[in-house]
Protein backbone atom coordinates (compact mmCIF):
# COMPACT_ATOMS: atom_id res chain seq x y z
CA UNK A 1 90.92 -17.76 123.91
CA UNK A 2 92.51 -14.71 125.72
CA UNK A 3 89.98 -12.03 127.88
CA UNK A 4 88.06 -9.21 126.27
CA UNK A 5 87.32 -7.29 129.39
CA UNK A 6 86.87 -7.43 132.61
CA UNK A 7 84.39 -5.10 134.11
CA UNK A 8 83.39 -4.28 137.12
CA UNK A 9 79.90 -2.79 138.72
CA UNK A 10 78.67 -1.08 142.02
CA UNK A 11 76.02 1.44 142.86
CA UNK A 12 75.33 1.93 138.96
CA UNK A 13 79.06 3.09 138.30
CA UNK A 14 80.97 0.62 135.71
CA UNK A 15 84.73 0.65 135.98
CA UNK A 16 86.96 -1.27 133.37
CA UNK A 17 89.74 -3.09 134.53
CA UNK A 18 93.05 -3.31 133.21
CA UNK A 19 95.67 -6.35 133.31
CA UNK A 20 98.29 -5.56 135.99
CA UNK A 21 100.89 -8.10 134.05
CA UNK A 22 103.10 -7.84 137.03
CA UNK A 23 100.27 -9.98 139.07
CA UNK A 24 98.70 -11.26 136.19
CA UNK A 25 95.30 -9.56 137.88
CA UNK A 26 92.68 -7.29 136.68
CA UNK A 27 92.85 -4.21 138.64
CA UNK A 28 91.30 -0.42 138.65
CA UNK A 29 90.87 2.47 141.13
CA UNK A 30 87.18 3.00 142.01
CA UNK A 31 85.93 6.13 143.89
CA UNK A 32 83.59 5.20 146.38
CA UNK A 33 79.60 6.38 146.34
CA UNK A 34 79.50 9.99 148.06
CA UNK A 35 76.61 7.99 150.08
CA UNK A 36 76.44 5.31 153.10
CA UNK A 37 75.85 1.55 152.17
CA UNK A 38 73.90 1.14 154.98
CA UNK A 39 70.60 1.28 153.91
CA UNK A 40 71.24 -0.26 150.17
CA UNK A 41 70.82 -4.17 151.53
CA UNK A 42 70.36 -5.90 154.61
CA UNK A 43 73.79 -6.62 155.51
CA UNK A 44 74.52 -2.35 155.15
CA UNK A 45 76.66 -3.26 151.89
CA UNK A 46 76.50 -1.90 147.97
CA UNK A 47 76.49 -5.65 146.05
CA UNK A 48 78.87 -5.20 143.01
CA UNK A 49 79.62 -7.51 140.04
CA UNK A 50 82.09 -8.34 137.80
CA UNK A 51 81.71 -9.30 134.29
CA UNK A 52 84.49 -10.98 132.20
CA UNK A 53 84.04 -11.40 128.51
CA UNK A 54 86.64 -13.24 125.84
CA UNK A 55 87.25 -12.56 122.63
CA UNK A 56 84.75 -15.42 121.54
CA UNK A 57 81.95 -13.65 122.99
CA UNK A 58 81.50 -15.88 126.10
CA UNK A 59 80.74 -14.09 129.54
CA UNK A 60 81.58 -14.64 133.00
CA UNK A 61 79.57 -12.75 135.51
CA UNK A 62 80.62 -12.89 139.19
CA UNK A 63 77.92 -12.05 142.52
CA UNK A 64 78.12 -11.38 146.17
CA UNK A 65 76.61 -15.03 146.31
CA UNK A 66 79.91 -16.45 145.35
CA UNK A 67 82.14 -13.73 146.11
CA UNK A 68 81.30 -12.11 149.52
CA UNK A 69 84.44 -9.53 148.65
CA UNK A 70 81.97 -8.08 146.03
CA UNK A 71 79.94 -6.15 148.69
CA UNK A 72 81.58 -3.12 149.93
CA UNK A 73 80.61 -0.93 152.99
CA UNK A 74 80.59 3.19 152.38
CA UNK A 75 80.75 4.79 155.84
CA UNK A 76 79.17 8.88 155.54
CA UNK A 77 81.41 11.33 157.55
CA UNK A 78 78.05 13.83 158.66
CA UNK A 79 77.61 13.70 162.32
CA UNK A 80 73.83 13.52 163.94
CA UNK A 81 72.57 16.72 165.75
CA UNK A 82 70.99 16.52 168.90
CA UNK A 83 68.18 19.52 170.00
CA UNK A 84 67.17 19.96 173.27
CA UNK A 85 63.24 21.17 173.47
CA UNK A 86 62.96 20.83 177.08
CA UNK A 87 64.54 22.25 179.11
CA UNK A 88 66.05 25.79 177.35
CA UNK A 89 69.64 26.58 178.70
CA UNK A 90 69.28 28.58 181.62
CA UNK A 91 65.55 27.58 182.70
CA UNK A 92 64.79 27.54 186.20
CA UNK A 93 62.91 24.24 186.81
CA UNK A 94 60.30 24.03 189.55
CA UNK A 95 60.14 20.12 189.37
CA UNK A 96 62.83 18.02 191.21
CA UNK A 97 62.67 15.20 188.55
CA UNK A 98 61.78 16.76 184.97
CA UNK A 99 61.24 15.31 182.11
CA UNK A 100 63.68 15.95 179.67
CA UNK A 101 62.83 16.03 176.25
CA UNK A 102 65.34 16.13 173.07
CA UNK A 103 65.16 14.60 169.01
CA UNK A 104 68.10 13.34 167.27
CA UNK A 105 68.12 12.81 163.51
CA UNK A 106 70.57 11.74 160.75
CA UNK A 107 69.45 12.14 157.54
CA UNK A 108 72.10 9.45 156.31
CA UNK A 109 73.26 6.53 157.61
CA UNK A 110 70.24 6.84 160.25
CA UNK A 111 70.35 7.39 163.96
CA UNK A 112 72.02 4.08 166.21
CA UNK A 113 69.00 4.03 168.50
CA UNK A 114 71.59 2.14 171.46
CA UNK A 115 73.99 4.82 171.72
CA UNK A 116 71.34 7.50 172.82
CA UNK A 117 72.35 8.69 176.12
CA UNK A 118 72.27 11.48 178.48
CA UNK A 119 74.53 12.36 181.75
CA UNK A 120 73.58 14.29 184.73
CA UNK A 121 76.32 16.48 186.20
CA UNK A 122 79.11 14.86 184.58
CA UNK A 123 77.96 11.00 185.71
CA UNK A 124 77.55 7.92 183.79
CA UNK A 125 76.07 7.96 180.76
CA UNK A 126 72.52 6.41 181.29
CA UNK A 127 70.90 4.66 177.98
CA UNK A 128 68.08 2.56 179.55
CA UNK A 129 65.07 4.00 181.11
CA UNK A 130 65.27 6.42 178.00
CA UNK A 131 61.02 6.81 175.69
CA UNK A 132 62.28 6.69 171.77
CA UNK A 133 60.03 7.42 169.45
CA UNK A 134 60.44 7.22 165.99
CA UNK A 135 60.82 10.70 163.78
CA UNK A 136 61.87 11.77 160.81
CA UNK A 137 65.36 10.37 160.11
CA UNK A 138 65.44 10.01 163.99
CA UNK A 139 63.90 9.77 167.09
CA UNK A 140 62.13 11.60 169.70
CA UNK A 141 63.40 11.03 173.36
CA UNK A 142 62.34 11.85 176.73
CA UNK A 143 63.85 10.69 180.25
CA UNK A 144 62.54 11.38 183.73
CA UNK A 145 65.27 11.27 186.35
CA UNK A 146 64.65 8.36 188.48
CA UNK A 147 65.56 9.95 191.74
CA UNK A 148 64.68 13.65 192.35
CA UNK A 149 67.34 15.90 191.98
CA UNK A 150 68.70 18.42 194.54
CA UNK A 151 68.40 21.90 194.46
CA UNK A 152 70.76 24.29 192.62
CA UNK A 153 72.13 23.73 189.41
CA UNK A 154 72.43 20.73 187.14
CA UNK A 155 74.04 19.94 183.47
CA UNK A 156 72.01 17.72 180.94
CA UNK A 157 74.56 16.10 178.51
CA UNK A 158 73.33 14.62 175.69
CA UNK A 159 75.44 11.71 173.09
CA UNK A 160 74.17 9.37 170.14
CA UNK A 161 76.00 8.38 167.07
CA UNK A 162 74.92 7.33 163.59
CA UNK A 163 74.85 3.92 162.11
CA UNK A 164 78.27 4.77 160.07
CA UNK A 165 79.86 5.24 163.57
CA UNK A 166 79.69 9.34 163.72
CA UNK A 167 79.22 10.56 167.09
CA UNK A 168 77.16 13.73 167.39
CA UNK A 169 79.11 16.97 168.87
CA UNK A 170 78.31 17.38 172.18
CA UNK A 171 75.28 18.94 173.55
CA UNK A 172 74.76 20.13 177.07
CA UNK A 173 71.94 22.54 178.77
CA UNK A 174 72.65 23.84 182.24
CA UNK A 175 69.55 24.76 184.44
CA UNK A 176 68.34 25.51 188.05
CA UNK A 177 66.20 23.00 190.10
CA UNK A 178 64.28 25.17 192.34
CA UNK A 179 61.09 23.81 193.95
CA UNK A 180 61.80 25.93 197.30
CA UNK A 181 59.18 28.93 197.54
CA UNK A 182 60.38 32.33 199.06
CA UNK A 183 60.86 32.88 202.43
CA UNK A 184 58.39 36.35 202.88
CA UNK A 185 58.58 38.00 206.27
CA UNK A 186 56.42 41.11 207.15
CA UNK A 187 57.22 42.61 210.49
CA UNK A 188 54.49 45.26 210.08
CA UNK A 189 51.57 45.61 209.98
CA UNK A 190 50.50 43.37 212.85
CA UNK A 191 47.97 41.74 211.83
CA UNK A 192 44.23 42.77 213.39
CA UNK A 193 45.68 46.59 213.39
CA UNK A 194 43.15 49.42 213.80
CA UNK A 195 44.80 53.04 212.98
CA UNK A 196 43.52 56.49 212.60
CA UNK A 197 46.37 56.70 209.76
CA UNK A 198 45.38 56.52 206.39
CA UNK A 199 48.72 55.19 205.52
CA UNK A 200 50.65 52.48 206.86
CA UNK A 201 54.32 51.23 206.52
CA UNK A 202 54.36 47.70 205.15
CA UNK A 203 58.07 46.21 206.07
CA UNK A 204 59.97 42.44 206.12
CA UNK A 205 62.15 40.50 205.11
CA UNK A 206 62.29 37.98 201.89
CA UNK A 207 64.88 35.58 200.19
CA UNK A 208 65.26 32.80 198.27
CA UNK A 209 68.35 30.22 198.48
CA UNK A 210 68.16 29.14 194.94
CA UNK A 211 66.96 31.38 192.69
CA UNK A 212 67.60 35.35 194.41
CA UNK A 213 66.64 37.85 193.14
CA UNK A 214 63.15 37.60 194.87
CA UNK A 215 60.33 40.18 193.38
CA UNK A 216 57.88 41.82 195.55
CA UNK A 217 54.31 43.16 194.75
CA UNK A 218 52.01 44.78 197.53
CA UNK A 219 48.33 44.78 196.99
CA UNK A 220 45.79 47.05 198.97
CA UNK A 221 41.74 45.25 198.62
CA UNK A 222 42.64 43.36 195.10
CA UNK A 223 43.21 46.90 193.68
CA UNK A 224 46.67 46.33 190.99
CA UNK A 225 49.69 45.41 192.89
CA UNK A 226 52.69 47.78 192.94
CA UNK A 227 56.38 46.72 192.98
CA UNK A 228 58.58 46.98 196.15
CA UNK A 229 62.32 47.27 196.26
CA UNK A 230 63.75 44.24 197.86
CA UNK A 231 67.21 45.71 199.46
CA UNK A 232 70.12 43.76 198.68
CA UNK A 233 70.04 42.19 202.31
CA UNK A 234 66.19 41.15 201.52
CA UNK A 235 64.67 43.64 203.37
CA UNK A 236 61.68 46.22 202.12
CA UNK A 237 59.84 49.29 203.36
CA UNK A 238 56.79 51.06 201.45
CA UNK A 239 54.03 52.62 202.06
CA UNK A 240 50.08 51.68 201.02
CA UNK A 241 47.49 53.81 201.32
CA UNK A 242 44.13 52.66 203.50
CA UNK A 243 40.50 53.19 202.96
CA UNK A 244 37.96 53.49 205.50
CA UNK A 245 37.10 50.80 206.93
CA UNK A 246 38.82 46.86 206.39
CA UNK A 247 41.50 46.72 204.69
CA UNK A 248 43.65 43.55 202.93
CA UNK A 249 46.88 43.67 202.53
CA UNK A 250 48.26 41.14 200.42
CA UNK A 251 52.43 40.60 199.59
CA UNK A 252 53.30 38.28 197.14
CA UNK A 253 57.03 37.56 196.98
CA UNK A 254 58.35 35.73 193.45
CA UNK A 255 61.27 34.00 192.79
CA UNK A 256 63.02 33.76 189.80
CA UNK A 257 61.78 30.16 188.89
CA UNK A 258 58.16 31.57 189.48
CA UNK A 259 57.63 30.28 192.62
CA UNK A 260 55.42 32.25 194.97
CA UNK A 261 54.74 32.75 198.54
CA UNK A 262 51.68 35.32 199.60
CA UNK A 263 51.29 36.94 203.08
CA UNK A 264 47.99 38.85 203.99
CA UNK A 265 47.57 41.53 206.53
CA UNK A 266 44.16 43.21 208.10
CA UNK A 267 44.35 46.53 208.25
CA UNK A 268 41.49 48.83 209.50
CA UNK A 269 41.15 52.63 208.93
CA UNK A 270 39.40 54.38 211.38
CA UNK A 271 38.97 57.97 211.58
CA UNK A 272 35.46 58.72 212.94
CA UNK A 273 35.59 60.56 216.32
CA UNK A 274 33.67 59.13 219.18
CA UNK A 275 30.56 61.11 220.23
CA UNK A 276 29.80 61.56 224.14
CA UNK A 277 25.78 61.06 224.20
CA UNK A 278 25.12 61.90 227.77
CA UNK A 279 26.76 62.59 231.22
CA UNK A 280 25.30 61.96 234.13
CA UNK A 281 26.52 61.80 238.06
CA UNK A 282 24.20 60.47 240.87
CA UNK A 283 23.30 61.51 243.20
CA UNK A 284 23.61 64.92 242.28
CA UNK A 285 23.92 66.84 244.90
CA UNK A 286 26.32 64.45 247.40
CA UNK A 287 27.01 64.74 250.72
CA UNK A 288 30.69 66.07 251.75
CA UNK A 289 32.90 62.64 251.45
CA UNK A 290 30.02 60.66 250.08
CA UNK A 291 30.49 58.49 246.56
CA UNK A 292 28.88 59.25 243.28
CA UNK A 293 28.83 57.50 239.71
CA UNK A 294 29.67 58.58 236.78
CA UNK A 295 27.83 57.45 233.86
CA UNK A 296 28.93 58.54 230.41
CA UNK A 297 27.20 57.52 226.81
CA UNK A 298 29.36 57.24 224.16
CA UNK A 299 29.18 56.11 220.36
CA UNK A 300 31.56 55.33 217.92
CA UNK A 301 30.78 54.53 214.22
């Protein structure tokens, strides 16, 4: 009996194969499924079969069982995409060891949770110490720095590939530690002052290594706080206005990772004049060279 056909099967495509006389084979050109093996079977491969047939009728059907060559592995070419939710590019960070959060999904071939890593300021890549949690096609991941970082800046990089081998592009946020407060300064009003002046100059100094420019607000008894103009050398000068009486004056200085430092100044306002009561000197009359007191009443509300 001579063959009929031999065909051959994978991923619901059939492909007949033609005699290569030459090798005395049965041969044909496939195209491979537009999609990843990896989830079709446990070992990540499509299972094919082949089916011969004679001219009697009788069939011949081959398996991955007996022919391991039947199962073929489709690698996808789409890479995974990392996003970073915490922290934003730019972000000024008032915690020395924050927890960064990011998700990485592949819709295809599926994320390789090992190969999740991230890199502080260019170092080695760190995988362990890293929460996954599953997501759709992905995972969720958070890592806390195990030692606190200095201040200043830092770069988060961030790397995982798919199960098909695809490595994500690359993903980095830069951001500014900053868990310094402002320095805030005020060189007047002395604190305790008493003035007949219903307005007094309010002047220092303020500054902030890490994050400049520092913003300054001035507050006069809680009343709504009023920006001052921080020179560029950190100083300030302005002018609040007093009421009668105690006053509070209250500075807060703000850096740019929100940061705050407060300084508070008593102030009090008074304008009343004093009111002599009495005079009196005794004796009264005195002798020629003799000594006499003075007594004087006096109020002052």
């Amino acid at each position: 009996m001579s063959i009929k056909s031999v065909k051959f099967t994978l991923n619901g495509q059939t492909v007949d194969l033609t005699l290569d006389s030459a090798s005395g084979s049965y041969k044909g050109t496939v195209v491979a499924p537009n999609t990843t093996s990896w989830n079709a079977n446990s070992d990540h491969k499509f299972h094919g079969t082949v089916v011969v047939e004679d001219t009697a009728g009788n069939k011949a059907t081959g398996t991955v069982t007996e022919f391991p060559g039947l199962a073929l592995r489709v690698l996808e070419k789409n890479k995974p995409t990392v996003v970073v939710t915490y922290p934003t590019a730019g972000a000024y960070i008032t915690s020395a060891q924050p927890t960064i959060k990011w998700t990485v999904t592949d819709p295809d071939s599926g994320i390789d949770p090992a190969t999740i890593g991230i890199k502080i300021d260019g170092g080695s890549v760190i995988t362990s110490g890293i929460t996954k949690t599953q997501a759709t096609n992905g995972y969720s991941c958070e890592y806390t720095p195990t030692a606190a970082l200095g201040e200043g800046a830092h770069t988060f990089s961030f790397s995982v590939s798919d199960n098909d081998g695809n490595a994500a592009a690359p993903v980095s946020v830069s951001v500014t530690i900053d868990t310094v407060p402002p320095t805030l300064n005020i060189a007047a009003p002395v604190d305790g002052t008493i003035t007949n002046k219903s307005a007094v100059q309010v002047e220092g100094t303020t500054n902030d290594a890490t994050s400049s420019p520092v913003t300054l607000k001035v507050s006069v008894n809680g009343a709504a706080a009023n920006a001052i103009t921080v020179n560029p050398d950190g100083s300030f000068s302005t002018s609040v206005t007093l009421s009668e009486g105690a006053n509070t004056i209250q500075v807060t200085a703000t850096d740019a990772a929100g940061k705050t430092t407060t300084v508070s100044r008593t102030v009090t306002l008074d304008t009343s004049i004093p009111v002599i009561e009495s005079v009196t000197l005794v004796p009264n009359p005195v002798d020629a060279g003799k000594t006499y007191v003075v007594t004087v009443v006096v109020s002052d509300t």
